[in-house]
N, C-alpha and C. Protein backbone atom coordinates (compact mmCIF):
# COMPACT_ATOMS: atom_id res chain seq x y z
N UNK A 1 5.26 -44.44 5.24
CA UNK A 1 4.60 -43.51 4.35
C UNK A 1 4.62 -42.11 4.96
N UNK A 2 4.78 -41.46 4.23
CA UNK A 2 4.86 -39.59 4.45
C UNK A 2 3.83 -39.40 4.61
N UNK A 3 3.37 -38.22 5.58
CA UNK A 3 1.82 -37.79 5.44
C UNK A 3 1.64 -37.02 4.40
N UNK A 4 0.07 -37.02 3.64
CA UNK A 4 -0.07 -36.25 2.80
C UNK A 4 0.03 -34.84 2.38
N UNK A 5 -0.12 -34.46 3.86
CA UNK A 5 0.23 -33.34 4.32
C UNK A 5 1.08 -32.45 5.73
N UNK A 6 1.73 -31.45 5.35
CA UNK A 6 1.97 -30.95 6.73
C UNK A 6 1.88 -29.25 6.57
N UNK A 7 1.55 -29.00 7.91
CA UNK A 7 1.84 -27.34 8.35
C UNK A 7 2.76 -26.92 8.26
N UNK A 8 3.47 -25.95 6.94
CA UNK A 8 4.12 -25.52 6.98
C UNK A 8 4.59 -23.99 7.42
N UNK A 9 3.81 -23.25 7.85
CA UNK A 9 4.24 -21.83 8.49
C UNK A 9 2.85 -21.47 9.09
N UNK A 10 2.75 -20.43 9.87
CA UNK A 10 2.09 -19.72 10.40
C UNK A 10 2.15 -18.54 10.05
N UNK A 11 1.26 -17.88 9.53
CA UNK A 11 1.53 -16.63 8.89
C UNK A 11 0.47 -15.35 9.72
N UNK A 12 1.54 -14.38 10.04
CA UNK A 12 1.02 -12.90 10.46
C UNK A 12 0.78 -12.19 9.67
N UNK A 13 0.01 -11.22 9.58
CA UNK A 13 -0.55 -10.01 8.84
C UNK A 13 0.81 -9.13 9.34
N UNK A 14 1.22 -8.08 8.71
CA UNK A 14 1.63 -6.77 8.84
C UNK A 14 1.70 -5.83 8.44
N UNK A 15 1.66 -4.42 8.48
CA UNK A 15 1.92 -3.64 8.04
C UNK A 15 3.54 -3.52 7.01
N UNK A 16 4.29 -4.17 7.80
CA UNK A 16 5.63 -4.25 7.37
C UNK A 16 6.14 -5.57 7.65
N UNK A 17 5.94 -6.46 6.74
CA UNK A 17 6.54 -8.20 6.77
C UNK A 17 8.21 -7.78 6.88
N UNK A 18 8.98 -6.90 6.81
CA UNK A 18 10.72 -7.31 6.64
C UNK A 18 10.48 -6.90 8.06
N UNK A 19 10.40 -6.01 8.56
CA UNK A 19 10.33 -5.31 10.10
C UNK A 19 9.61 -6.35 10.95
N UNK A 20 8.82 -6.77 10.85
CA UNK A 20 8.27 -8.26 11.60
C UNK A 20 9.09 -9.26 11.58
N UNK A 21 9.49 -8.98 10.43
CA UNK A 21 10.37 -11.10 10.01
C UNK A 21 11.96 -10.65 10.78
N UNK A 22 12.08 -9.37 11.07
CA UNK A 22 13.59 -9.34 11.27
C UNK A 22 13.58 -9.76 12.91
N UNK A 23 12.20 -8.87 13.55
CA UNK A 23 12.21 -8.78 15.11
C UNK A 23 12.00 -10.60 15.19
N UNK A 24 11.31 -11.45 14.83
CA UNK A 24 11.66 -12.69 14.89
C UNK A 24 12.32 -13.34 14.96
N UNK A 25 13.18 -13.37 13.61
CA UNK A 25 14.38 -13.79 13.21
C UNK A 25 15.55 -13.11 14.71
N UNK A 26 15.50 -12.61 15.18
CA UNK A 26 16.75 -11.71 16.19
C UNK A 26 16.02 -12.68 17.26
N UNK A 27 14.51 -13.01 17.84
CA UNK A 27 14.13 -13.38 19.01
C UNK A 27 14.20 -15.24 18.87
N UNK A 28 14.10 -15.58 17.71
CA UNK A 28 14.14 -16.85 17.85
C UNK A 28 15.20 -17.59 17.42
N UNK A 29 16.28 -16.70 16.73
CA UNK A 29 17.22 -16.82 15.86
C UNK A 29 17.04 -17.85 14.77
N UNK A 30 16.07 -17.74 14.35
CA UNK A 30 15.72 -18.37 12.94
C UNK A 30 16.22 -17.94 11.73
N UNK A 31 16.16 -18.67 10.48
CA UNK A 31 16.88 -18.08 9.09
C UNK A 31 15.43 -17.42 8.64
N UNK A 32 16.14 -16.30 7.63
CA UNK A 32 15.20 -16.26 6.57
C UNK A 32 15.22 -17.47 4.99
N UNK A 33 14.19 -17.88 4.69
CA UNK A 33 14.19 -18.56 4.01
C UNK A 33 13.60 -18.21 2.59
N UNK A 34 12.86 -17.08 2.66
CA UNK A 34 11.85 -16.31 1.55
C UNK A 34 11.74 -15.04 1.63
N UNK A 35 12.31 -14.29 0.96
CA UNK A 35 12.11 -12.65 1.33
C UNK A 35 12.02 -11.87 0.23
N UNK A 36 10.70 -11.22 0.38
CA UNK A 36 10.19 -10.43 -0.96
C UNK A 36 9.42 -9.12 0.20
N UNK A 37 9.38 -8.33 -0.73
CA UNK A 37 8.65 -7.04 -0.25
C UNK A 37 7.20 -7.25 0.82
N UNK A 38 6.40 -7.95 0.28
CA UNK A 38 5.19 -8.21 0.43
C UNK A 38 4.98 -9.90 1.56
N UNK A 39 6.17 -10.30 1.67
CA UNK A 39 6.03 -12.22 2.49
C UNK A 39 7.66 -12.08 2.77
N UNK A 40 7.98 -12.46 3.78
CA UNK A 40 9.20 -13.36 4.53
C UNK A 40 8.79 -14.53 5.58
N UNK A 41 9.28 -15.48 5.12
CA UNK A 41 9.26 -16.41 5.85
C UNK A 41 10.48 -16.73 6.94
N UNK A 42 10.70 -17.31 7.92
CA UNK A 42 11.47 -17.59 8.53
C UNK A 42 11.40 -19.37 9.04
N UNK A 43 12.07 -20.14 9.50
CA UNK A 43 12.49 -21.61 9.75
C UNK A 43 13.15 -21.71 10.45
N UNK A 44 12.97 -22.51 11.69
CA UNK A 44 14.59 -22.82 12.65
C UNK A 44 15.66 -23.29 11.70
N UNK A 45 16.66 -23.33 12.32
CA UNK A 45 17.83 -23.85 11.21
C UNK A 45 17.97 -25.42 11.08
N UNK A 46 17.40 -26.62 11.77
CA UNK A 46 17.43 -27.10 11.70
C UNK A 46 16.07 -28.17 10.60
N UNK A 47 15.24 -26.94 10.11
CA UNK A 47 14.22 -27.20 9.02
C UNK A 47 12.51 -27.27 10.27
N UNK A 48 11.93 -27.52 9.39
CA UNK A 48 10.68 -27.67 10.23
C UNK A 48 9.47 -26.74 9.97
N UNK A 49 8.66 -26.53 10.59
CA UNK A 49 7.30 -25.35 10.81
C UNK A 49 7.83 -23.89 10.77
N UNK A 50 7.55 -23.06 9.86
CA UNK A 50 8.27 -21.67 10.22
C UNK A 50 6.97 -21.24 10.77
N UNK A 51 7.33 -19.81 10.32
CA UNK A 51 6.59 -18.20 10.91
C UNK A 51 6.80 -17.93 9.25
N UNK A 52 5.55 -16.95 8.89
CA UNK A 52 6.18 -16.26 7.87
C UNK A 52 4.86 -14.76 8.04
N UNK A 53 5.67 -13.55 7.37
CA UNK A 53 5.12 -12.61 7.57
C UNK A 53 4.03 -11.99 6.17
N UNK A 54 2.77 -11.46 6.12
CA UNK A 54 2.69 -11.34 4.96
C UNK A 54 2.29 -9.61 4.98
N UNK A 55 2.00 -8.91 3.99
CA UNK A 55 1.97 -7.62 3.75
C UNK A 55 0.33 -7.54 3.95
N UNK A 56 -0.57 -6.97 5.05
CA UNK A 56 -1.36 -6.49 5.16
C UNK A 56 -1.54 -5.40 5.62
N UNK A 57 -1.59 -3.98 4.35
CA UNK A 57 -2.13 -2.25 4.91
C UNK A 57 -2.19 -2.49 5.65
N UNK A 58 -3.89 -2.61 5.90
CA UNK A 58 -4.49 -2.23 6.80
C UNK A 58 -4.92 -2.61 7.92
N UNK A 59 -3.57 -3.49 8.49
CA UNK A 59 -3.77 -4.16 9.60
C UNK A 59 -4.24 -3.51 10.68
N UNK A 60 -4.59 -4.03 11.83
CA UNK A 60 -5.00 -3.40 12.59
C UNK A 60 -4.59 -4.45 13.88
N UNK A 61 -4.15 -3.94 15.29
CA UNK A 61 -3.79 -4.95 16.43
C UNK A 61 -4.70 -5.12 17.21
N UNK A 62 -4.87 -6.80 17.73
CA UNK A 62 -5.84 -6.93 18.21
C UNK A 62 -5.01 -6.72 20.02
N UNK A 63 -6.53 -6.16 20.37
CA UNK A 63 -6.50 -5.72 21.84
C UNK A 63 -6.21 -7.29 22.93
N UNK A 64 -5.35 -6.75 24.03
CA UNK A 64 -5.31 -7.56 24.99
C UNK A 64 -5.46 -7.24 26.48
N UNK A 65 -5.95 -7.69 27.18
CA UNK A 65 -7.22 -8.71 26.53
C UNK A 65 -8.51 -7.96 25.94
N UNK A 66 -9.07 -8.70 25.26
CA UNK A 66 -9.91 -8.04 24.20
C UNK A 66 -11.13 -8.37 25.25
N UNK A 67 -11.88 -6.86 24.76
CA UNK A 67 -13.42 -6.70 25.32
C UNK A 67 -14.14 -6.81 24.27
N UNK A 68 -15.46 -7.07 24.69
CA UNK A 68 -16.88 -7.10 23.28
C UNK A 68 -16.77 -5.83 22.51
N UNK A 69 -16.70 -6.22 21.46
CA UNK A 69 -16.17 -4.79 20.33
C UNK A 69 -14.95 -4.59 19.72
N UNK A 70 -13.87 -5.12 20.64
CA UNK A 70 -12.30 -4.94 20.62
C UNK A 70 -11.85 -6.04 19.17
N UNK A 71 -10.77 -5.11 18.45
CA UNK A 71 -10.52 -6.25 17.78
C UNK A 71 -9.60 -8.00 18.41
N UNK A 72 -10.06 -8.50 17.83
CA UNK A 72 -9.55 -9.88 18.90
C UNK A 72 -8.44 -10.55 18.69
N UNK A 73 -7.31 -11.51 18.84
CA UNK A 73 -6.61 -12.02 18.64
C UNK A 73 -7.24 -13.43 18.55
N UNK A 74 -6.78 -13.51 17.22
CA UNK A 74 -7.19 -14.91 16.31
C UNK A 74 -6.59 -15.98 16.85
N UNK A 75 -5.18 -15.99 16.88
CA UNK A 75 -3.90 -16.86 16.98
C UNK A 75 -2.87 -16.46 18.32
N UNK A 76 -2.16 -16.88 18.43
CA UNK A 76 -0.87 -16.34 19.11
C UNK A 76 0.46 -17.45 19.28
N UNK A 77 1.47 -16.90 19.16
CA UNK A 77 2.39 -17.68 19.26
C UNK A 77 3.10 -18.23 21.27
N UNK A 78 2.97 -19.40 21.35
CA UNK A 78 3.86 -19.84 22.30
C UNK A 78 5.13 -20.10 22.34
N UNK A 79 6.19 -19.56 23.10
CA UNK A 79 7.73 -19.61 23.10
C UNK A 79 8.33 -19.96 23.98
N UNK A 80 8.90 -21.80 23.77
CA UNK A 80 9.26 -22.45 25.25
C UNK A 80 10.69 -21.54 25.35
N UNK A 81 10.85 -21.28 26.56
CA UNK A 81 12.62 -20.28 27.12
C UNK A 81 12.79 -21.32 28.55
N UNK A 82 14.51 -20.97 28.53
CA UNK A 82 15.04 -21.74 29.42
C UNK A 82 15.41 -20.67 30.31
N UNK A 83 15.04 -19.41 30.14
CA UNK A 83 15.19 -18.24 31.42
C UNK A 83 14.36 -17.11 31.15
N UNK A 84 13.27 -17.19 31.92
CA UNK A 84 11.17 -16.65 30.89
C UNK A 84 12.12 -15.34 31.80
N UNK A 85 12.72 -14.60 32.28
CA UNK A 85 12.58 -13.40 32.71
C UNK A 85 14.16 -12.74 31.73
N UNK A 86 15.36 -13.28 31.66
CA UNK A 86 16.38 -13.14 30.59
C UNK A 86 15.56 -12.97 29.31
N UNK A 87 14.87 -14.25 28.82
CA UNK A 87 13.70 -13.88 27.81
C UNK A 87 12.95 -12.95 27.52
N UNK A 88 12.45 -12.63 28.32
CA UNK A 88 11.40 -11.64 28.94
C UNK A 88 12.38 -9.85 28.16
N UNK A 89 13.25 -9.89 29.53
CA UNK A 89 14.11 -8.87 28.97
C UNK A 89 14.62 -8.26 27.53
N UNK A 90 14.97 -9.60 26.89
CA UNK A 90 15.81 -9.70 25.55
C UNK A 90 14.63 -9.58 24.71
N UNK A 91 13.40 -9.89 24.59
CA UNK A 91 12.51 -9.65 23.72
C UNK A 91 11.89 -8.05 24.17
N UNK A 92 11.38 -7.40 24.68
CA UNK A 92 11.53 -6.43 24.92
C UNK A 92 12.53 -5.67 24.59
N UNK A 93 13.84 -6.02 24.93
CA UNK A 93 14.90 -4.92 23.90
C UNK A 93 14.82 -5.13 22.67
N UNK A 94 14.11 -5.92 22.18
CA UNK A 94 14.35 -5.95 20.22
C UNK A 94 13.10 -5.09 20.39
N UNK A 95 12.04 -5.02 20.74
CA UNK A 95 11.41 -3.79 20.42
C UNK A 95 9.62 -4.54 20.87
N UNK A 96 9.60 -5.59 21.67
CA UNK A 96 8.11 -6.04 22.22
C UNK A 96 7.87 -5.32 23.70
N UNK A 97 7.15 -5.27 23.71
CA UNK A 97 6.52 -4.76 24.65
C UNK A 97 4.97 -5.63 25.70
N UNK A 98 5.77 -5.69 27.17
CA UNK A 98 5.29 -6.46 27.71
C UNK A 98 3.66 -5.71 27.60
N UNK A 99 2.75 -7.23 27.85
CA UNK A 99 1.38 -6.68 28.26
C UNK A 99 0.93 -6.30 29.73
N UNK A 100 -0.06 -5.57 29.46
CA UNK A 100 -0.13 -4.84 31.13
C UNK A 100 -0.94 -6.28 31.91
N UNK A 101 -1.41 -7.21 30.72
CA UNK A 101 -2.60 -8.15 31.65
C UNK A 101 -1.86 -9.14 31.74
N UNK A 102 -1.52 -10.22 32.50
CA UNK A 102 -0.44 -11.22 32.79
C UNK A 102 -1.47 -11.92 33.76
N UNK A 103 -2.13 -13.22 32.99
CA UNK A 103 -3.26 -14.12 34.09
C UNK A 103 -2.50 -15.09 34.27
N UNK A 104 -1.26 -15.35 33.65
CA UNK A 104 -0.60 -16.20 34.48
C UNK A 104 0.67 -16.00 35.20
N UNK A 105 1.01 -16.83 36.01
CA UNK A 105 2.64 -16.68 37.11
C UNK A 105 3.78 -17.11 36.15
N UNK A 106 3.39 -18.13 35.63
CA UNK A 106 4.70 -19.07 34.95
C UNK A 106 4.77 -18.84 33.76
N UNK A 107 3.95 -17.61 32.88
CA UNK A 107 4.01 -17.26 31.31
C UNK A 107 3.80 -15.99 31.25
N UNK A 108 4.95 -15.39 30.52
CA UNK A 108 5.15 -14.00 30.22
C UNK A 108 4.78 -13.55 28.74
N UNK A 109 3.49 -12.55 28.90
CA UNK A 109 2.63 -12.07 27.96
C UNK A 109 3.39 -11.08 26.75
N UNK A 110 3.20 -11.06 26.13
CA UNK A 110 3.83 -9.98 25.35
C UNK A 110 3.47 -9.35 23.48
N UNK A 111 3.64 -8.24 23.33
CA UNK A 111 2.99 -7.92 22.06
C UNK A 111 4.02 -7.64 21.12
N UNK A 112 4.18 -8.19 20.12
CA UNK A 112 5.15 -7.93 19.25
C UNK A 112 5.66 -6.68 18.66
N UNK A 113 6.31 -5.71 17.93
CA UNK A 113 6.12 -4.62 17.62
C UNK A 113 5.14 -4.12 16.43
N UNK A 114 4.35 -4.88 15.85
CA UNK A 114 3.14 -4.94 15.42
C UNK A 114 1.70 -5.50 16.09
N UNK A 115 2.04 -5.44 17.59
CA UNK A 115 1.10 -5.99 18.40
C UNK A 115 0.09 -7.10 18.27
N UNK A 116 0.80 -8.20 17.67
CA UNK A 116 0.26 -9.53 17.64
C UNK A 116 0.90 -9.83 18.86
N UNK A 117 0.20 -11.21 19.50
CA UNK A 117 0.42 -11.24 20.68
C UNK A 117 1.19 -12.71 21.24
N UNK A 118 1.88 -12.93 21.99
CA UNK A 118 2.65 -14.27 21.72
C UNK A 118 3.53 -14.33 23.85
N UNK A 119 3.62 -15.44 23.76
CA UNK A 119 3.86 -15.76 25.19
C UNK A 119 5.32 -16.49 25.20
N UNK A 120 5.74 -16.16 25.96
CA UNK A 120 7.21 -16.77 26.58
C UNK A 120 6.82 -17.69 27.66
N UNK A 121 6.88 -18.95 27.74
CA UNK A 121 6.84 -19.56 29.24
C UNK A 121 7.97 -20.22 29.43
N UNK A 122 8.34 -20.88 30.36
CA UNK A 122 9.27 -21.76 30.92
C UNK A 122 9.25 -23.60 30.12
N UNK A 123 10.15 -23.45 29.51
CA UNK A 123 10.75 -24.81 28.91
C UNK A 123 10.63 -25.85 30.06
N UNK A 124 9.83 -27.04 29.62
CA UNK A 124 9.52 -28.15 30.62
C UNK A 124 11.02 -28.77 30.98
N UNK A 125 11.80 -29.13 30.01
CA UNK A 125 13.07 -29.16 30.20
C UNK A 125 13.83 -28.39 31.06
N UNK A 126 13.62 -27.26 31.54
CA UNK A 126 14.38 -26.06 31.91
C UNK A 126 14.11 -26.84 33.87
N UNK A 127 12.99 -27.20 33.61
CA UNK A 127 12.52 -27.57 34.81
C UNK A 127 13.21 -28.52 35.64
N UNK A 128 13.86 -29.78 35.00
CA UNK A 128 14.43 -31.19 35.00
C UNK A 128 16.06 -30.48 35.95
């Protein structure tokens, strides 16, 4: 039996959903699967859980790390890599920008170009 249900995307706020869904789409090399002015979704190519972006004005980025008052980060995305500093690099040239606070050794922090916030670590596999 199928479950009744499943998670199908994770969805970000942005100011600009095509400009979000593209820097994704380039970092995870995912398809687009839905693309309208206002929502893009994206999917690995092999089907599954996407990302999808939606059109929010008046977004606003939450601070990292956030202090009492600061707006906060709700969510964040984790991104297993089989080389967290090649990674590291290559997401940064599409246009992220590392965070200045890094509490861990083995996971590389980083803010998207709409400054949602999402981590690169080392693939358990990568390890083997």
């Amino acid at each position: 039996m199928t479950d009744p249900l499943r998670l199908s995307s994770t969805v970000l706020g942005s100011p600009d959903p095509r400009v979000l869904a593209r820097f994704y789409r380039e970092l995870l090399h995912w398809e687009v699967v839905e693309d309208e002015p206002d929502w893009v979704m994206l999917r690995p190519r092999g089907g599954g859980t996407g990302v999808s972006f939606q059109l929010e004005p008046d977004h606003v980025a939450p601070v990292w790390p956030a202090a009492p008052g600061d707006q906060q980060m709700q969510a964040h995305l984790d991104i297993a890599v089989f080389d967290l500093a090649a990674e590291s690099d290559r997401a940064i040239g599409l246009g992220a920008t590392r965070a200045a606070h890094q509490p861990q050794d083995d996971v590389v922090v980083h803010l998207d170009p709409h400054g949602h916030v999402f981590c690169l670590f080392l693939d358990p596999l990568a390890r083997e």
